[in-house]
Protein backbone atom coordinates (compact mmCIF):
# COMPACT_ATOMS: atom_id res chain seq x y z
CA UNK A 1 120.94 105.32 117.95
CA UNK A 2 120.84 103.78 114.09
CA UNK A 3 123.38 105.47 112.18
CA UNK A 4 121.61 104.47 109.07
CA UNK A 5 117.75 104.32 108.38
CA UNK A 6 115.63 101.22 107.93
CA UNK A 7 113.04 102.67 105.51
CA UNK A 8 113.86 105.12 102.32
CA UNK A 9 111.99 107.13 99.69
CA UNK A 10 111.57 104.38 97.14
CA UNK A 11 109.03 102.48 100.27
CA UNK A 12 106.44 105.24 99.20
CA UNK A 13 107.28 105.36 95.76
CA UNK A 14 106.75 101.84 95.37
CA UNK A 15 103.62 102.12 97.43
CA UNK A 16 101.81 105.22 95.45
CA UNK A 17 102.95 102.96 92.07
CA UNK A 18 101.67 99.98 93.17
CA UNK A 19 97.97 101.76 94.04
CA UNK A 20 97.87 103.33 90.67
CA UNK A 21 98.98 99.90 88.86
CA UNK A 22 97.04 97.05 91.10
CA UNK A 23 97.12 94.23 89.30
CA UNK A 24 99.71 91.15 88.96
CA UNK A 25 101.49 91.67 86.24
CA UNK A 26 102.67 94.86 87.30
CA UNK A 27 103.54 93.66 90.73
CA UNK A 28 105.65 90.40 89.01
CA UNK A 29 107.41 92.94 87.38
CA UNK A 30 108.13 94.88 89.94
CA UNK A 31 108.79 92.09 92.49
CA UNK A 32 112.54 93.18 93.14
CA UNK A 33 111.73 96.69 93.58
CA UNK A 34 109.07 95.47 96.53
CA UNK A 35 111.67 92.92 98.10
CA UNK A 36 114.34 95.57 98.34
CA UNK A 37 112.32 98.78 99.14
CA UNK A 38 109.53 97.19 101.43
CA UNK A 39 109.65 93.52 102.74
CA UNK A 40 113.55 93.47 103.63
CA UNK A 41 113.54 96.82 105.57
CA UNK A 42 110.56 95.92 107.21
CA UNK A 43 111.94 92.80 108.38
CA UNK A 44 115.49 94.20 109.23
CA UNK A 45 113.25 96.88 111.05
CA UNK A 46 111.44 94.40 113.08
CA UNK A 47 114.70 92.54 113.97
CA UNK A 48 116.42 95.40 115.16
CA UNK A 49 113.54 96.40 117.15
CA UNK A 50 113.71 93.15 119.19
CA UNK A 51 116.33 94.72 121.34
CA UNK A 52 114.30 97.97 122.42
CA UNK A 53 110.79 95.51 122.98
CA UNK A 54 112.81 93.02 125.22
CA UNK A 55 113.49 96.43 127.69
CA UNK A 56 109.50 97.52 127.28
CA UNK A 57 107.65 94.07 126.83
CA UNK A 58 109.34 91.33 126.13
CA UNK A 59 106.16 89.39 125.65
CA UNK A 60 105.89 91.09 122.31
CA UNK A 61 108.84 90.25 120.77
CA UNK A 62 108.59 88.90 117.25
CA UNK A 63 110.50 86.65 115.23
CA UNK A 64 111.33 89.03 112.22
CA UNK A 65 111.34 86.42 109.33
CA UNK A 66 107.66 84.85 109.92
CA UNK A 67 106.21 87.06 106.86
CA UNK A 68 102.29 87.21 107.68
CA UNK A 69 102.77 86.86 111.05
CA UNK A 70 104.76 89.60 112.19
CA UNK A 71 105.25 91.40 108.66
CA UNK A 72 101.52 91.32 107.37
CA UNK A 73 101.25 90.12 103.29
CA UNK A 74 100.98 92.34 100.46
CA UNK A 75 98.42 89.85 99.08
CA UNK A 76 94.85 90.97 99.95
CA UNK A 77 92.36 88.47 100.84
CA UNK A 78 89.50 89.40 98.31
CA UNK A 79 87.28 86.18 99.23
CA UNK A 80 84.42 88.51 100.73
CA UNK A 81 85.21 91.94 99.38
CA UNK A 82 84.31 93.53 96.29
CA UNK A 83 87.27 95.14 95.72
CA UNK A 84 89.17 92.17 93.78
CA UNK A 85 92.80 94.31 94.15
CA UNK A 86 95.06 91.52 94.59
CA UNK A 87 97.47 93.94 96.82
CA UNK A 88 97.45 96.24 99.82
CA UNK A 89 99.04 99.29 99.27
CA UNK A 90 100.28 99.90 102.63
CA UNK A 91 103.62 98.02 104.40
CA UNK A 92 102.48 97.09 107.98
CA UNK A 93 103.66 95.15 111.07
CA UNK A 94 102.06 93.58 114.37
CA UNK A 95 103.84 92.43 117.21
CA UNK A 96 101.41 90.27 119.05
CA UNK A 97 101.48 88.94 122.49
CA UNK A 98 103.87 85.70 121.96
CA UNK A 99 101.49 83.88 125.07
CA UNK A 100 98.37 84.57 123.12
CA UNK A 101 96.61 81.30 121.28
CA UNK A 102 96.20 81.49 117.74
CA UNK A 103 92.63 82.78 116.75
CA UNK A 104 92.35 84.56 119.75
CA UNK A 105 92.25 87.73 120.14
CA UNK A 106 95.03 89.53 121.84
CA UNK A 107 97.23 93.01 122.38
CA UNK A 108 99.89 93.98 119.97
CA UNK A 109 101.92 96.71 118.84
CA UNK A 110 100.97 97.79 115.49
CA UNK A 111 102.87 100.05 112.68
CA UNK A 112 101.13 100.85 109.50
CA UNK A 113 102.78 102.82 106.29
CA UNK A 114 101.59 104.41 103.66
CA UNK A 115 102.02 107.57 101.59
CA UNK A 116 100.54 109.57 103.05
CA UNK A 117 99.11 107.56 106.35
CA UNK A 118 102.16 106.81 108.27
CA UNK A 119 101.35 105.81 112.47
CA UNK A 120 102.30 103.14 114.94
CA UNK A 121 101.32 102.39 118.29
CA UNK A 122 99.14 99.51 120.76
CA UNK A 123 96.23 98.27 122.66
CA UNK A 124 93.85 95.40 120.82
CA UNK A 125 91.52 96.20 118.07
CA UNK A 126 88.05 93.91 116.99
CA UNK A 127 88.62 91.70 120.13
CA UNK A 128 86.16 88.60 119.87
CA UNK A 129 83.51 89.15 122.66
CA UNK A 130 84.87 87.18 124.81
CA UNK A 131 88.02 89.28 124.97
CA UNK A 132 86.21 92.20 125.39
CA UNK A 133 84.29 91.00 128.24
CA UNK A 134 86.88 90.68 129.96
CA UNK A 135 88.67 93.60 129.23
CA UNK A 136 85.34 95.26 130.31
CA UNK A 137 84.89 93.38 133.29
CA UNK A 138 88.42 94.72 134.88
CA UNK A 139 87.46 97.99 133.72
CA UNK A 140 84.56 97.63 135.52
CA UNK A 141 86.05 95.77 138.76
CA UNK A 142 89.42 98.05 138.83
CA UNK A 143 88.83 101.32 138.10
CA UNK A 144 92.18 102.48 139.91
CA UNK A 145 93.99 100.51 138.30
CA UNK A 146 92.01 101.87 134.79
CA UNK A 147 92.42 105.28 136.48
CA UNK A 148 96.25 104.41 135.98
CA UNK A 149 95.92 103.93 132.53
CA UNK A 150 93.94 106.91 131.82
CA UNK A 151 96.69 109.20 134.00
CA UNK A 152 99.17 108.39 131.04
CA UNK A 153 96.92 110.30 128.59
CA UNK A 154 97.15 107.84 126.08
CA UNK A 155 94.79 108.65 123.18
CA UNK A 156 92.67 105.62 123.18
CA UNK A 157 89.91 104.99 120.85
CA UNK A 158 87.97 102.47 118.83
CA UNK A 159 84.81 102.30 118.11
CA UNK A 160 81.89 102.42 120.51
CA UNK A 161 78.36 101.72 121.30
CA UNK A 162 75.90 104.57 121.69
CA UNK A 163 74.60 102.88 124.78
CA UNK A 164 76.28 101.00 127.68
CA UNK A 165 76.70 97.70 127.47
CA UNK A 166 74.46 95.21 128.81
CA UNK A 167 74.99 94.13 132.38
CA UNK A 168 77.26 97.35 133.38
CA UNK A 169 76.04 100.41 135.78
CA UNK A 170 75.73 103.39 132.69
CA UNK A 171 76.61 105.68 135.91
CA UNK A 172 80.28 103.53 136.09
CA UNK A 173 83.33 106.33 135.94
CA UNK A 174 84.53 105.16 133.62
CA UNK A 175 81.24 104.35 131.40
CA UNK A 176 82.64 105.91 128.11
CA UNK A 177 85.57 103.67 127.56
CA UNK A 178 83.28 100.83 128.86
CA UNK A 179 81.01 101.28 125.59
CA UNK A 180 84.50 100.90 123.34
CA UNK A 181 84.75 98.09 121.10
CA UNK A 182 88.78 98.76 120.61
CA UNK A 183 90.98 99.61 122.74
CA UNK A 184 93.81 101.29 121.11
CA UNK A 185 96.09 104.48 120.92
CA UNK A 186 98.40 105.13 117.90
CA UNK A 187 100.89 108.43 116.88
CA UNK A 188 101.18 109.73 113.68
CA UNK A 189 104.34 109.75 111.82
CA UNK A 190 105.63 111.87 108.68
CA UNK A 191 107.01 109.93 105.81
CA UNK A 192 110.47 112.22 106.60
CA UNK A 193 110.58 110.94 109.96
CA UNK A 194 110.39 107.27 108.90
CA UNK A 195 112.89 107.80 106.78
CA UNK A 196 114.78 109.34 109.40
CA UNK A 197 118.19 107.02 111.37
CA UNK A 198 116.16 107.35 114.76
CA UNK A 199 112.50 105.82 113.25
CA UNK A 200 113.63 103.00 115.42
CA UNK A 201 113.76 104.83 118.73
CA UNK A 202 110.93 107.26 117.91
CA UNK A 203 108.64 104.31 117.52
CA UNK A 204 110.26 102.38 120.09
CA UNK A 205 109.36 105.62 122.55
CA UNK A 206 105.66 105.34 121.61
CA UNK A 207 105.41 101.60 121.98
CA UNK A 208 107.35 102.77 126.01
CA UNK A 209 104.31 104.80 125.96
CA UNK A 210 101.58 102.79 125.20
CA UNK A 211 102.82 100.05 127.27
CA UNK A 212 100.11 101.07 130.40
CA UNK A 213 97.41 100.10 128.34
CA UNK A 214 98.50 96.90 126.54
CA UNK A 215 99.77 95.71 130.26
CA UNK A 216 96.02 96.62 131.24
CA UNK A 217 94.87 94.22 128.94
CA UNK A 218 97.29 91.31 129.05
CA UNK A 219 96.20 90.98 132.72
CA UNK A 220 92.41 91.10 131.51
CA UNK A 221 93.30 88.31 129.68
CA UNK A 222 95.14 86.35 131.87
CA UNK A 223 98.50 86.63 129.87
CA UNK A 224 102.00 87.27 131.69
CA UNK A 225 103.51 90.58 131.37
């Protein structure tokens, strides 16, 4: 168990500042105070949590200095939004399937935090349709082995169609999570607990835990678990 903890108060201080103040000259000047409050605890975070994902799914392990890959940005892309806000005001990390292609959809661990909005957790979320075929189609084909899945109580969600999707039986078993267009269950964290020395393990225990469903879909999509 960490003796010491990964993320402190000044993560969500920086974070609530930065929302009120989004612009670039107040992030330039406040550069330092991101580096050491956010981007290098998230990044000794991710490192230390190699050791725990080699024991649940060592497929996911990241390498914890590729910034955007693992570590998402700070910088917003604003090319097709309206809101011009040249920063996100949330810290956030994916662990993607290492097997996956690039530009291809795949499963991943996620953790996401913000004041106020702290959770973590896995599955795949806005899967190109292709993806989701698939994921679908073994749905469809192996319901036991969905039945598994489903026996874990995982809180999966995503959005969903009103209607079943073309070319499946609407009176399949499992019709309801047949209509999702995500795949994905996440836990909720309080900003004391991820300030806490055992963050690492707590979120390593829900990553154990939603392991059933992100091995689910690796084998829709043909990658190794």
């Amino acid at each position: 168990m960490a003796t010491t903890a990964h993320f402190g108060p000044g993560l969500f201080e920086f974070l609530a500042e930065l929302k009120e103040n989004n612009d670039r000259a107040w992030f330039e000047a406040n550069k330092r105070r991101y580096a050491e409050a956010v981007q290098e605890p998230m990044l000794r975070f991710i490192g230390d949590l190699g050791g725990a994902l080699e024991r649940i799914a060592p497929e996911f392990v990241a390498n914890p200095r590729r910034v955007g890959g693992s570590m998402f940005r700070i910088h917003r892309d604003t090319r097709f939004s309206k809101d011009k806000s040249p920063y996100k005001t949330a810290a956030a990390a994916h662990f993607r399937h290492s097997a996956a292609p690039k530009g291809v959809s795949a499963p991943g661990f996620y953790l996401h935090l913000e004041p106020g909005s702290c959770f973590g957790g896995g599955g795949i979320y806005h899967p190109d349709p292709g993806s989701l075929r698939r994921v679908r189609d073994r749905i469809a084909a192996e319901p036991e082995e969905w039945r598994e899945v489903r026996r874990m109580k995982l809180p999966i969600q995503g959005e969903a169609l009103k209607r079943a999707p073309a070319g499946y039986d609407p009176a399949h078993p499992f019709i309801e999570d047949l209509k999702l267009k995500d795949l994905y269950a996440m836990a909720s964290f309080t900003e004391r607990e991820v300030c806490a020395p055992d963050f690492l393990e707590r979120y390593a225990a829900v990553c154990a835990t939603t392991a059933p469903l992100l091995r689910f879909v690796s084998r829709a999509l043909e990658l190794p678990w």
